[in-house]
PDB file of N, CA and C in Angstrom:
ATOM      1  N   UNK A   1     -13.926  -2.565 -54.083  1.00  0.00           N
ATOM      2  CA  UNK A   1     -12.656  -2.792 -53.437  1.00  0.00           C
ATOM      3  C   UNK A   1     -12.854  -2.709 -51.924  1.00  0.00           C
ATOM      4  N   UNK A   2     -12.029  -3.623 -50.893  1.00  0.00           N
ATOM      5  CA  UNK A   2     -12.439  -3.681 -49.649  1.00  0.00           C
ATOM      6  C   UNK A   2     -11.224  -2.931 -49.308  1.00  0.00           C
ATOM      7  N   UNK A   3     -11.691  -2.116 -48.062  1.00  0.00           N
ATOM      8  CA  UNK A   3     -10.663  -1.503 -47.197  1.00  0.00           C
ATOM      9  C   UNK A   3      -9.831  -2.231 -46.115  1.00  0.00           C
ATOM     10  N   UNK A   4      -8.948  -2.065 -46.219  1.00  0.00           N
ATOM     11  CA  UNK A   4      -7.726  -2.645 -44.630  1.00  0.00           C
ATOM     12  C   UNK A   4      -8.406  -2.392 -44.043  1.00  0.00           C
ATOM     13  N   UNK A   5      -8.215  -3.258 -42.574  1.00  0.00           N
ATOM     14  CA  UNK A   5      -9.229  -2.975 -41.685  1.00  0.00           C
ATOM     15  C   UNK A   5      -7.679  -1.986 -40.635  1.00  0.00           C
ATOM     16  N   UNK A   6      -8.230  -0.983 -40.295  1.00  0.00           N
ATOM     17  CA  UNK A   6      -7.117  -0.310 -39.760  1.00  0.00           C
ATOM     18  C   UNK A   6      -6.818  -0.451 -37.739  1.00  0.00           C
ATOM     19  N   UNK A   7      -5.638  -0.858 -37.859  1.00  0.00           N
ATOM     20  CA  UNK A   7      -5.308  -1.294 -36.684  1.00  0.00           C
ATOM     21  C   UNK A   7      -4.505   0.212 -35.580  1.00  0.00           C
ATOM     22  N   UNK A   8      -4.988  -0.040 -34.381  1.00  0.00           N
ATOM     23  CA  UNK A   8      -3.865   0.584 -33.180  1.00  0.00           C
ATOM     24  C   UNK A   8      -2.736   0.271 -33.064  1.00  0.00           C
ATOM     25  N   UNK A   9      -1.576   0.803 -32.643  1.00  0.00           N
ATOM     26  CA  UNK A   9      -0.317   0.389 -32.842  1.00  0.00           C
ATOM     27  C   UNK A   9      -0.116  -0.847 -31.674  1.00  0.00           C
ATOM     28  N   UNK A  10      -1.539  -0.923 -30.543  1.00  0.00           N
ATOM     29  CA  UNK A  10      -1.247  -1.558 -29.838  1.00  0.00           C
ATOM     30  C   UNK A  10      -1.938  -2.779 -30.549  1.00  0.00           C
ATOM     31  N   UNK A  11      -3.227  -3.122 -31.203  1.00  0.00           N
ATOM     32  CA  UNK A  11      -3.407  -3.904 -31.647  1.00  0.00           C
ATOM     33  C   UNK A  11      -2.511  -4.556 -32.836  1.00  0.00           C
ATOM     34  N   UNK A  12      -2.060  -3.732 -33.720  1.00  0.00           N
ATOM     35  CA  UNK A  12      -0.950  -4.531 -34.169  1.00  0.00           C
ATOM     36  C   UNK A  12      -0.061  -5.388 -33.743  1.00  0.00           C
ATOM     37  N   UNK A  13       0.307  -4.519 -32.837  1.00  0.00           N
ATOM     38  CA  UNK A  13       1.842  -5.415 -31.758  1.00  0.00           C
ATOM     39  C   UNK A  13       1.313  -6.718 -31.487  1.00  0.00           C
ATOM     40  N   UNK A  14       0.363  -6.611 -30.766  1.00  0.00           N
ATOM     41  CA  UNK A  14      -0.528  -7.640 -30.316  1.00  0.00           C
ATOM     42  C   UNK A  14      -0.161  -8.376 -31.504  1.00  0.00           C
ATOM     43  N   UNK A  15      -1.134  -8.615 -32.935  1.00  0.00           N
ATOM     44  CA  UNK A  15      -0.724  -9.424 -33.702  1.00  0.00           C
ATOM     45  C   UNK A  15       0.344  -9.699 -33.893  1.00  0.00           C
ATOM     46  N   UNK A  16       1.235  -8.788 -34.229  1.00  0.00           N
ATOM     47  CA  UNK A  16       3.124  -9.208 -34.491  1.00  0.00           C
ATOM     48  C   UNK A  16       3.466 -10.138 -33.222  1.00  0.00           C
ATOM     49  N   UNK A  17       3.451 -10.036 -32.654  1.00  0.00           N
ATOM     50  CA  UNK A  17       3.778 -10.696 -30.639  1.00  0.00           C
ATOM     51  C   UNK A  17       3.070 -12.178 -31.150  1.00  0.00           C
ATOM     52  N   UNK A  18       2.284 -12.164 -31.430  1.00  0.00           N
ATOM     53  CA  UNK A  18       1.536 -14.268 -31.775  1.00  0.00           C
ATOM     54  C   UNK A  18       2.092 -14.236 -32.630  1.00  0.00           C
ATOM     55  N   UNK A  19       2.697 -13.519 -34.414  1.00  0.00           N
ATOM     56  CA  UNK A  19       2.672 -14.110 -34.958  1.00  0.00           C
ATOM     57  C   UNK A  19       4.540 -14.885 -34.540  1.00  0.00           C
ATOM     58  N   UNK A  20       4.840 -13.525 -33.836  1.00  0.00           N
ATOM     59  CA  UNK A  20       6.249 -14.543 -33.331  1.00  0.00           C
ATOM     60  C   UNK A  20       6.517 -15.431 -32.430  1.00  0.00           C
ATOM     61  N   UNK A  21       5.307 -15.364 -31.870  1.00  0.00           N
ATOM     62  CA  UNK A  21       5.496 -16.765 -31.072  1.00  0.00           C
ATOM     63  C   UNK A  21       5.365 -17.920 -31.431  1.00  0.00           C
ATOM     64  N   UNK A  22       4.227 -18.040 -32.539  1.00  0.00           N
ATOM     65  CA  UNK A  22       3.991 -18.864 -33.121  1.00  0.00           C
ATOM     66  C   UNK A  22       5.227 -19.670 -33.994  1.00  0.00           C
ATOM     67  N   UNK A  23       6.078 -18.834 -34.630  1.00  0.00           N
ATOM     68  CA  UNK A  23       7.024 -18.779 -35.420  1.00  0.00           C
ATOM     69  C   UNK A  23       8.585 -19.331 -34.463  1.00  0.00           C
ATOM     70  N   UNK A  24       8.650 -18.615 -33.422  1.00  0.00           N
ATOM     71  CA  UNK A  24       9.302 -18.844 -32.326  1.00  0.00           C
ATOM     72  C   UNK A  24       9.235 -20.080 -31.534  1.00  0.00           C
ATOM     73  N   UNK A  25       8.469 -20.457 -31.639  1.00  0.00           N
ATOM     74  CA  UNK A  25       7.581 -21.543 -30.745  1.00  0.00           C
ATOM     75  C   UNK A  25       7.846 -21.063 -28.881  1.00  0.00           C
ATOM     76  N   UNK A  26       8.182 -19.565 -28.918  1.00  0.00           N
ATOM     77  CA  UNK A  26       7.967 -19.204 -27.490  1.00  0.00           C
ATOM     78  C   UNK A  26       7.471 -18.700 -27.180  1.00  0.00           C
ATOM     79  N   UNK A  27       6.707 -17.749 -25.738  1.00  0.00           N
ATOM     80  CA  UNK A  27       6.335 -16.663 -25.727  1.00  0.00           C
ATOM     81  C   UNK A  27       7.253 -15.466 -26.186  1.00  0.00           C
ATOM     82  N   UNK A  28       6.864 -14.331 -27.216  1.00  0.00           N
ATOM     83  CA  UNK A  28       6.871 -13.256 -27.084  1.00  0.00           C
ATOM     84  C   UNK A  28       6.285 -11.785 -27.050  1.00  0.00           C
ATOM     85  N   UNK A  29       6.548 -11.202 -26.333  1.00  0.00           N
ATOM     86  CA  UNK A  29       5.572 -10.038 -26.028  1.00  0.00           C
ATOM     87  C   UNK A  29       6.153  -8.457 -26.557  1.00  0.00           C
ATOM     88  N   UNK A  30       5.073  -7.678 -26.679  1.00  0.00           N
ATOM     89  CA  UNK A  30       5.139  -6.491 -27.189  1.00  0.00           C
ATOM     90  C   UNK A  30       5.446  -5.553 -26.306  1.00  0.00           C
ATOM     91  N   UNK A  31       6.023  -4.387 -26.260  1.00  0.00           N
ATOM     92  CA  UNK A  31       6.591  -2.980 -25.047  1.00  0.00           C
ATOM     93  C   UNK A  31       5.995  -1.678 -26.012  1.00  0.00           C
ATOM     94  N   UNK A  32       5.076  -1.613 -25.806  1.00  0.00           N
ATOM     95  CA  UNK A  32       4.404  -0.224 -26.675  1.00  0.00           C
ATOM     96  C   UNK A  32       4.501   0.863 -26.036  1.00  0.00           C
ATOM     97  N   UNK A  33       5.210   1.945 -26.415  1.00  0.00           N
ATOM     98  CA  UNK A  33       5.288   3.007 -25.559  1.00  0.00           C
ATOM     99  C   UNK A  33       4.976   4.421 -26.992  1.00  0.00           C
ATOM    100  N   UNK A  34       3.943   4.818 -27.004  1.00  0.00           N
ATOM    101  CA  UNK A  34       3.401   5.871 -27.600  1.00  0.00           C
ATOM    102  C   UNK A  34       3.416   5.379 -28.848  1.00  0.00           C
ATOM    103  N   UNK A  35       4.184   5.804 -29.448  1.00  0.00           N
ATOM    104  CA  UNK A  35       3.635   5.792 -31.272  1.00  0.00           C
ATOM    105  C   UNK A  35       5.117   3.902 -31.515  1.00  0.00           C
ATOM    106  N   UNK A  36       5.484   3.604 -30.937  1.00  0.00           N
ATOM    107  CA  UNK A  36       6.761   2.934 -31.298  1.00  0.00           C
ATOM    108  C   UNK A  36       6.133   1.378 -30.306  1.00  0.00           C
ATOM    109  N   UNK A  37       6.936   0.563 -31.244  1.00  0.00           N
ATOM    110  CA  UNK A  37       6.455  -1.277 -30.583  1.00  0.00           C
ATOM    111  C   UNK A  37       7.853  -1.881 -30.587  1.00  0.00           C
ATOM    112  N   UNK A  38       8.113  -2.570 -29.570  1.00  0.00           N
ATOM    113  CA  UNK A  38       9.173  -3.525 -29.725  1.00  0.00           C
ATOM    114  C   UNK A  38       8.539  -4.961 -28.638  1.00  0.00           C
ATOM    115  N   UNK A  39       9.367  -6.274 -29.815  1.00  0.00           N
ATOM    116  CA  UNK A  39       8.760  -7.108 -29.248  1.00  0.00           C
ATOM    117  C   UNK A  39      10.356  -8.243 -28.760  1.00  0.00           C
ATOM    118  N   UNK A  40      10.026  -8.548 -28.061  1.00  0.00           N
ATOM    119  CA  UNK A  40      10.744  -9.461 -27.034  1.00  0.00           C
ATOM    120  C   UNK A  40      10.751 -10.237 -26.187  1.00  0.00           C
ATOM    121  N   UNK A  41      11.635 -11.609 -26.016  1.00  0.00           N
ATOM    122  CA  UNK A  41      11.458 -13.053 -25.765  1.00  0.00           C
ATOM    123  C   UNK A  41      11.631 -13.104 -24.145  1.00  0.00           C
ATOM    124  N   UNK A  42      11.137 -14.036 -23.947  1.00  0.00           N
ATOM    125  CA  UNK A  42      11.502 -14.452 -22.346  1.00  0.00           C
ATOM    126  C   UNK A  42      13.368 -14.507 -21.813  1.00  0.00           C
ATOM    127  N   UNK A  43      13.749 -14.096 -21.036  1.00  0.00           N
ATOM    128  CA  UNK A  43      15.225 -14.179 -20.974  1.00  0.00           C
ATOM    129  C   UNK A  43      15.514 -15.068 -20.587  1.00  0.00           C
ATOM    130  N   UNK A  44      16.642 -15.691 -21.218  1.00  0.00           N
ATOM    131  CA  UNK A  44      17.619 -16.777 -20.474  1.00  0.00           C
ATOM    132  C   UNK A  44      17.850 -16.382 -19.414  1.00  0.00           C
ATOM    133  N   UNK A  45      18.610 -17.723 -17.984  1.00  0.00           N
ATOM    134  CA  UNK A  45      18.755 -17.897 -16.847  1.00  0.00           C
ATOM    135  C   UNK A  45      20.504 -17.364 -16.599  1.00  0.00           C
ATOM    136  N   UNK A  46      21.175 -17.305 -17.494  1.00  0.00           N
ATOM    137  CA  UNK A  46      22.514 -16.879 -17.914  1.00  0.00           C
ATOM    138  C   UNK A  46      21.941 -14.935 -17.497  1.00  0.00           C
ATOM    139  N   UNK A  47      20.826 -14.545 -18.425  1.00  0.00           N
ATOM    140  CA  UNK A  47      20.844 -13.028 -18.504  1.00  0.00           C
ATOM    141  C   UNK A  47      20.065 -12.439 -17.655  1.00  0.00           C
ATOM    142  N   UNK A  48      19.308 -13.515 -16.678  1.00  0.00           N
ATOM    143  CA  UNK A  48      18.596 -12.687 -15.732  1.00  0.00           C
ATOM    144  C   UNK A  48      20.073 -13.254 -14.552  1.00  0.00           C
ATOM    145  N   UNK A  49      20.592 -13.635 -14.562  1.00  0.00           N
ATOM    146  CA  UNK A  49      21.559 -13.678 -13.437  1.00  0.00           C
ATOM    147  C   UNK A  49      22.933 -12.229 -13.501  1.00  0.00           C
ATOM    148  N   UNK A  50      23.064 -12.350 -14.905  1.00  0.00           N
ATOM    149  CA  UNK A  50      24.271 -11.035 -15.300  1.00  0.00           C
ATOM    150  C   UNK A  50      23.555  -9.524 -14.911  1.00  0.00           C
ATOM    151  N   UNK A  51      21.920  -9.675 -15.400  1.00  0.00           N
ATOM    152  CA  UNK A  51      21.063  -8.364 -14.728  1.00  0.00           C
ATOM    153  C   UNK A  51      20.819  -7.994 -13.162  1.00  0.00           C
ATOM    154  N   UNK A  52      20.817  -9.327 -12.656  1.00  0.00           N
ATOM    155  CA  UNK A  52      21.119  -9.242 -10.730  1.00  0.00           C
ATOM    156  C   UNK A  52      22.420  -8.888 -10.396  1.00  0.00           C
ATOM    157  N   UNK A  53      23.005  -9.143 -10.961  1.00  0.00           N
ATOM    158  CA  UNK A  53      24.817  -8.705 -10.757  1.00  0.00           C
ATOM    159  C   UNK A  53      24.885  -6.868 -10.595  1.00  0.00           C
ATOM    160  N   UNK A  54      24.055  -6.369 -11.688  1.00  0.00           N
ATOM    161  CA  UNK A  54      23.811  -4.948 -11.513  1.00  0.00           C
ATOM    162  C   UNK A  54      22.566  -4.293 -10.508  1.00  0.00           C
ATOM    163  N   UNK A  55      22.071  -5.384 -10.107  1.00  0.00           N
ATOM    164  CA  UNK A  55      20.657  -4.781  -9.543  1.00  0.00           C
ATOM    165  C   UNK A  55      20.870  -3.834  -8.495  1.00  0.00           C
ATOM    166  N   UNK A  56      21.499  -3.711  -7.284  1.00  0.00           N
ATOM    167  CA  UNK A  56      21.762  -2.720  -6.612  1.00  0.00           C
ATOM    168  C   UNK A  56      22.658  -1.724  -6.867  1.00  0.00           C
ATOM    169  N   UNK A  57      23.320  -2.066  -7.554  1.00  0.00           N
ATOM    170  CA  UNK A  57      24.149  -0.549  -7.803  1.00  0.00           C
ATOM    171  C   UNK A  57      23.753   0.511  -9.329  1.00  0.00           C
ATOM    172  N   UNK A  58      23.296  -0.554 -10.181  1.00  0.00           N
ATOM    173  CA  UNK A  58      22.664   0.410 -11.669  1.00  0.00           C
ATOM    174  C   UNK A  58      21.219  -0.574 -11.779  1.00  0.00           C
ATOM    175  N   UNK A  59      20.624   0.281 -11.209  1.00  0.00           N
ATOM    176  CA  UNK A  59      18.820  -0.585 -11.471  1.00  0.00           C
ATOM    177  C   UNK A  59      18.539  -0.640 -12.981  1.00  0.00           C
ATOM    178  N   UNK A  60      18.702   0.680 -13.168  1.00  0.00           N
ATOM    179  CA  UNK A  60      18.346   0.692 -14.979  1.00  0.00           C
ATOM    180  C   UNK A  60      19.602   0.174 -15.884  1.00  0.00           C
ATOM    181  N   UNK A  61      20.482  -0.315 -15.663  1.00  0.00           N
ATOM    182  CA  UNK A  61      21.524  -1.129 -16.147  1.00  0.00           C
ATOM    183  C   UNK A  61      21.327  -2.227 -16.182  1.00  0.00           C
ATOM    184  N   UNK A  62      20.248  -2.520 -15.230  1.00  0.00           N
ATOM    185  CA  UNK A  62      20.065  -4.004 -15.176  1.00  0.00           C
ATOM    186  C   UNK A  62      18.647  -4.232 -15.833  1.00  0.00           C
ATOM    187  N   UNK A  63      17.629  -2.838 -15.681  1.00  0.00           N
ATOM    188  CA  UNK A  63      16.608  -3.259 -17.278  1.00  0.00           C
ATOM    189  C   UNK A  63      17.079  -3.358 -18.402  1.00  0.00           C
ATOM    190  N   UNK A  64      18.050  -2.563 -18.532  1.00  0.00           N
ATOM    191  CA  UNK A  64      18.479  -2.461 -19.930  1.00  0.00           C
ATOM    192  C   UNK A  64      19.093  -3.793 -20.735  1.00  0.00           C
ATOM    193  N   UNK A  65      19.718  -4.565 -19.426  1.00  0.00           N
ATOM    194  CA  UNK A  65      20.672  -5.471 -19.836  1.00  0.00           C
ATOM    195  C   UNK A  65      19.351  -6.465 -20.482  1.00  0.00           C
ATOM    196  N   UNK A  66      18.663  -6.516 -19.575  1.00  0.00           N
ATOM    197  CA  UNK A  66      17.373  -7.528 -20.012  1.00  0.00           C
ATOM    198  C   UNK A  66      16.789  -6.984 -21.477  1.00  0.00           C
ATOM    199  N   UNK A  67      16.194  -6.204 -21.291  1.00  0.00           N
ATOM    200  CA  UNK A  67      16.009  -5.499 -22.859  1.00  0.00           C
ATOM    201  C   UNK A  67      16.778  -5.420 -23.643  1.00  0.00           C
ATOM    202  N   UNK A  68      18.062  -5.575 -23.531  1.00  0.00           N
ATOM    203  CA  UNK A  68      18.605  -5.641 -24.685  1.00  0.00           C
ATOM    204  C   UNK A  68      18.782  -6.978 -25.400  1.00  0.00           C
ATOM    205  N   UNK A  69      19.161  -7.771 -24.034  1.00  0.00           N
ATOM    206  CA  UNK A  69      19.493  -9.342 -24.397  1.00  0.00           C
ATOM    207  C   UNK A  69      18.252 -10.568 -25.164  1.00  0.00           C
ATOM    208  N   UNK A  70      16.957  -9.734 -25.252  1.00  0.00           N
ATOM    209  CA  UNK A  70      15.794 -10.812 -25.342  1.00  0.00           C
ATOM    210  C   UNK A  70      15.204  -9.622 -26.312  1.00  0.00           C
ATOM    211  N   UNK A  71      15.949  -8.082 -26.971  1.00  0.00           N
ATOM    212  CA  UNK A  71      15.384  -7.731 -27.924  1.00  0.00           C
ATOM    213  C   UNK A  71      15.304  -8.612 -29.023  1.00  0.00           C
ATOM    214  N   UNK A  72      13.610  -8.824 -30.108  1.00  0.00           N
ATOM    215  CA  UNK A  72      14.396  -9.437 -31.016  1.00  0.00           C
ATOM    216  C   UNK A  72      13.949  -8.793 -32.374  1.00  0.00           C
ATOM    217  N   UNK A  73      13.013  -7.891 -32.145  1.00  0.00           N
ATOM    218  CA  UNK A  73      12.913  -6.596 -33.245  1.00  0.00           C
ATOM    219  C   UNK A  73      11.830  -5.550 -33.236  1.00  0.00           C
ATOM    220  N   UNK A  74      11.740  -4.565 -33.886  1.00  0.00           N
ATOM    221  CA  UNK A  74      11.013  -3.311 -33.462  1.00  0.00           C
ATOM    222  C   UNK A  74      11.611  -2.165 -33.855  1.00  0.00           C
ATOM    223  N   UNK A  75      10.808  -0.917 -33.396  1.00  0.00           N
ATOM    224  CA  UNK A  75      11.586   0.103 -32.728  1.00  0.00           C
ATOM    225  C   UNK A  75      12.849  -0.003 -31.579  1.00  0.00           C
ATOM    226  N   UNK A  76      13.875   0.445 -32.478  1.00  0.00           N
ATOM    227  CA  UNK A  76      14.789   0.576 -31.554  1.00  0.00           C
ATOM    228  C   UNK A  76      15.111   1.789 -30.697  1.00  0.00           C
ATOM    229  N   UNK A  77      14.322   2.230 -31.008  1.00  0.00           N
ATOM    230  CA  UNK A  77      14.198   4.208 -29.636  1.00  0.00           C
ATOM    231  C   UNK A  77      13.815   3.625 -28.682  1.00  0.00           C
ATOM    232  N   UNK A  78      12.752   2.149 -28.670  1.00  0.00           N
ATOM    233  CA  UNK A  78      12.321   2.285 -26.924  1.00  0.00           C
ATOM    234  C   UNK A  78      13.799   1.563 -26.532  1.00  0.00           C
ATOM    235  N   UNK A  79      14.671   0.960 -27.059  1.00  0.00           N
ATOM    236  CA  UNK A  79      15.931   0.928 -26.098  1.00  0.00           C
ATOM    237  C   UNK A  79      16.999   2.255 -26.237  1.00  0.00           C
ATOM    238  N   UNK A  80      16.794   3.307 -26.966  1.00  0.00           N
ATOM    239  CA  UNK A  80      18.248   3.887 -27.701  1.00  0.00           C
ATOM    240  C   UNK A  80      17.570   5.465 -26.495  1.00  0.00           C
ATOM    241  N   UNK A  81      16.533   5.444 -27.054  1.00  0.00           N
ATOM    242  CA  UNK A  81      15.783   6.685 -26.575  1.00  0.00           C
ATOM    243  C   UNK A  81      15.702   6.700 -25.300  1.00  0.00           C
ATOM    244  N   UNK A  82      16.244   7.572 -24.391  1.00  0.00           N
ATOM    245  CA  UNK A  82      16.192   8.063 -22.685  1.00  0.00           C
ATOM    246  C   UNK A  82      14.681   8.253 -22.576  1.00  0.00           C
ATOM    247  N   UNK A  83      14.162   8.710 -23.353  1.00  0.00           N
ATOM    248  CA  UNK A  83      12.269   9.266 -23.117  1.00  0.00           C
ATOM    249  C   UNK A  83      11.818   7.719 -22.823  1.00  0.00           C
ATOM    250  N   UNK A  84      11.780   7.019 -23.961  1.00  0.00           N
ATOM    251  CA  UNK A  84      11.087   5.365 -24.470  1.00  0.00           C
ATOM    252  C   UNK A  84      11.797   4.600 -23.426  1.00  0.00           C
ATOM    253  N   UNK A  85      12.835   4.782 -23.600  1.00  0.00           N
ATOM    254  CA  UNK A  85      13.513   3.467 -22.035  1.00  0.00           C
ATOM    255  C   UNK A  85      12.962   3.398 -20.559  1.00  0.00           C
ATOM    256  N   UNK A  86      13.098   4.918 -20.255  1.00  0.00           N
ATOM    257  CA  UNK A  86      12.412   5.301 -19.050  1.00  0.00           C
ATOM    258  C   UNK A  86      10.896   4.943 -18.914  1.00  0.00           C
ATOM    259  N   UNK A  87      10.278   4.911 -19.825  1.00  0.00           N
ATOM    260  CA  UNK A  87       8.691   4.331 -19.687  1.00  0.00           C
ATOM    261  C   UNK A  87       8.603   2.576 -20.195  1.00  0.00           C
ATOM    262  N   UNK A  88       9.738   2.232 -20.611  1.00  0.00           N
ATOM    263  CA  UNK A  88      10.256   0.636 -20.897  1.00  0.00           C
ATOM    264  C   UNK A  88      10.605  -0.133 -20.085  1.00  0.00           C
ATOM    265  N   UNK A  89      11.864   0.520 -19.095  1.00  0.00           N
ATOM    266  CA  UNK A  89      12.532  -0.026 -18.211  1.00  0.00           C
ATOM    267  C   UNK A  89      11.979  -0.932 -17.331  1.00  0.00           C
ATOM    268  N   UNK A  90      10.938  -0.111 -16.254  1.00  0.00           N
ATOM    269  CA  UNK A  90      10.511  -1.167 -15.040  1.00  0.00           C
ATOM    270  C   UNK A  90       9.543  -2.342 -15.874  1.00  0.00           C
ATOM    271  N   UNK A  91       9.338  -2.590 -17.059  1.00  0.00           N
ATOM    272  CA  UNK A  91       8.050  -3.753 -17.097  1.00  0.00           C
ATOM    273  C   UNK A  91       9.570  -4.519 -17.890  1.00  0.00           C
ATOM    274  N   UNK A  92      10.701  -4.568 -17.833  1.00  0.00           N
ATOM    275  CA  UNK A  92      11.765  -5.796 -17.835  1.00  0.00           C
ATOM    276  C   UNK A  92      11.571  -7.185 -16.691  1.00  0.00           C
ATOM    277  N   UNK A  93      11.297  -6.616 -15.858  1.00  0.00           N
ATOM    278  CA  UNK A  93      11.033  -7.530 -14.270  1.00  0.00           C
ATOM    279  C   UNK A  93       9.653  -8.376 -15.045  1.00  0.00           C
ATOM    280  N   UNK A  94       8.483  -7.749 -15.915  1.00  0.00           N
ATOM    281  CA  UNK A  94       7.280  -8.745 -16.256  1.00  0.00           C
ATOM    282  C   UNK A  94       7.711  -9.714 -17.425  1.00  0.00           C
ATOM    283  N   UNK A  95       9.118  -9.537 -17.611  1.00  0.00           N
ATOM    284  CA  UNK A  95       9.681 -10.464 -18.456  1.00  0.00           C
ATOM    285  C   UNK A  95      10.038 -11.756 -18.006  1.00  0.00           C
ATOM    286  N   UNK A  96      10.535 -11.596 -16.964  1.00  0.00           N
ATOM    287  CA  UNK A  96      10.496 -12.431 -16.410  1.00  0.00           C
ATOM    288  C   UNK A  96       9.804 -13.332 -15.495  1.00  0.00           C
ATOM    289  N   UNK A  97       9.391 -14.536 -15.762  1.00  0.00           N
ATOM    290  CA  UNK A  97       8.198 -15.019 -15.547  1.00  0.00           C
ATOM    291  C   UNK A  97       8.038 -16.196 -14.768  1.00  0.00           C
ATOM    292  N   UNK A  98       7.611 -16.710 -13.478  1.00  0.00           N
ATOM    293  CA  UNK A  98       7.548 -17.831 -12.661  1.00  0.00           C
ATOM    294  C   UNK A  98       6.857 -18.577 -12.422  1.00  0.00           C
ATOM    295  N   UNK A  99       7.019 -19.719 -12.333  1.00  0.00           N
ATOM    296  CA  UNK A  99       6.173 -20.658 -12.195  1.00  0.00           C
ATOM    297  C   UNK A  99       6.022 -21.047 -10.398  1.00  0.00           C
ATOM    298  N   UNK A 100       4.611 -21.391 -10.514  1.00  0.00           N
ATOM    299  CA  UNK A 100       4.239 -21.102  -9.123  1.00  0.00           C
ATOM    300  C   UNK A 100       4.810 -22.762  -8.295  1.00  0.00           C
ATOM    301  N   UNK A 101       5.574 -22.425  -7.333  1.00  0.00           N
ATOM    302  CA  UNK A 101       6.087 -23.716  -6.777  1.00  0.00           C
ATOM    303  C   UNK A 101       5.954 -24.071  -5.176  1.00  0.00           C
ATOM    304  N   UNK A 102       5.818 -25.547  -4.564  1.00  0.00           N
ATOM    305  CA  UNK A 102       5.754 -25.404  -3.045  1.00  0.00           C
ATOM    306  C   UNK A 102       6.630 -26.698  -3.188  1.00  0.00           C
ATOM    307  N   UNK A 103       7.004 -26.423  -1.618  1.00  0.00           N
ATOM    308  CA  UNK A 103       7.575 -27.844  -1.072  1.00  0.00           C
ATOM    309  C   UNK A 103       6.616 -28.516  -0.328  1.00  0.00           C
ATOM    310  N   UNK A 104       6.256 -29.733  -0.702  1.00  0.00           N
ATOM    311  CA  UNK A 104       5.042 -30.445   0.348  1.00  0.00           C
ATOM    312  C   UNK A 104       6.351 -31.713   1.215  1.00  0.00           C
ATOM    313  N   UNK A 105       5.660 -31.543   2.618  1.00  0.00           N
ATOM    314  CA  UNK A 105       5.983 -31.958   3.239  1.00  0.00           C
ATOM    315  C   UNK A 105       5.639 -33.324   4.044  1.00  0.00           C
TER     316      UNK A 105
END
């Protein structure tokens, strides 16, 4: 009998994260914070604009808004949990993602 080959919670994610993209046909990425994985999509232009609306007055209102809006499954402590959010929060901004642009003249 062959053994599972036994995975890290980060290497898992990793797999779960392609297999939903694949499935998705978008990018999505994994937020691993200690023993817990949540994976989540690139945000709409609608929800990174409602998250700037909060940006100077609730910073973490406005990760959250992002994390919540492009959660699309996982652990739900890294959003519910004050410990998991706080080490979640600032990599919302690597969600959002740009394409490199110039004006030629």
């Amino acid at each position: 009998m062959s053994e599972q080959p036994t995975y890290t919670i980060k290497e898992a994610a990793q797999v779960r994260a392609d297999e939903l993209s694949k499935k998705r046909k978008e990018k999505v990425v994994a937020i691993v914070v200690d023993d817990k994985a949540a994976f989540f999509r690139k945000p709409r232009r609608a929800e990174i604009s409602y998250a700037m609306t909060l940006l100077d007055k609730d910073p973490l209102g406005a990760y959250g808004s992002i994390l919540s809006a492009t959660f699309l499954e996982g652990d739900r402590g890294i959003l519910d949990d004050d410990d998991y959010f706080m080490s979640a929060a600032p990599l919302a901004n690597q969600l959002i993602t740009q394409r490199a642009a110039e004006i030629l003249k």
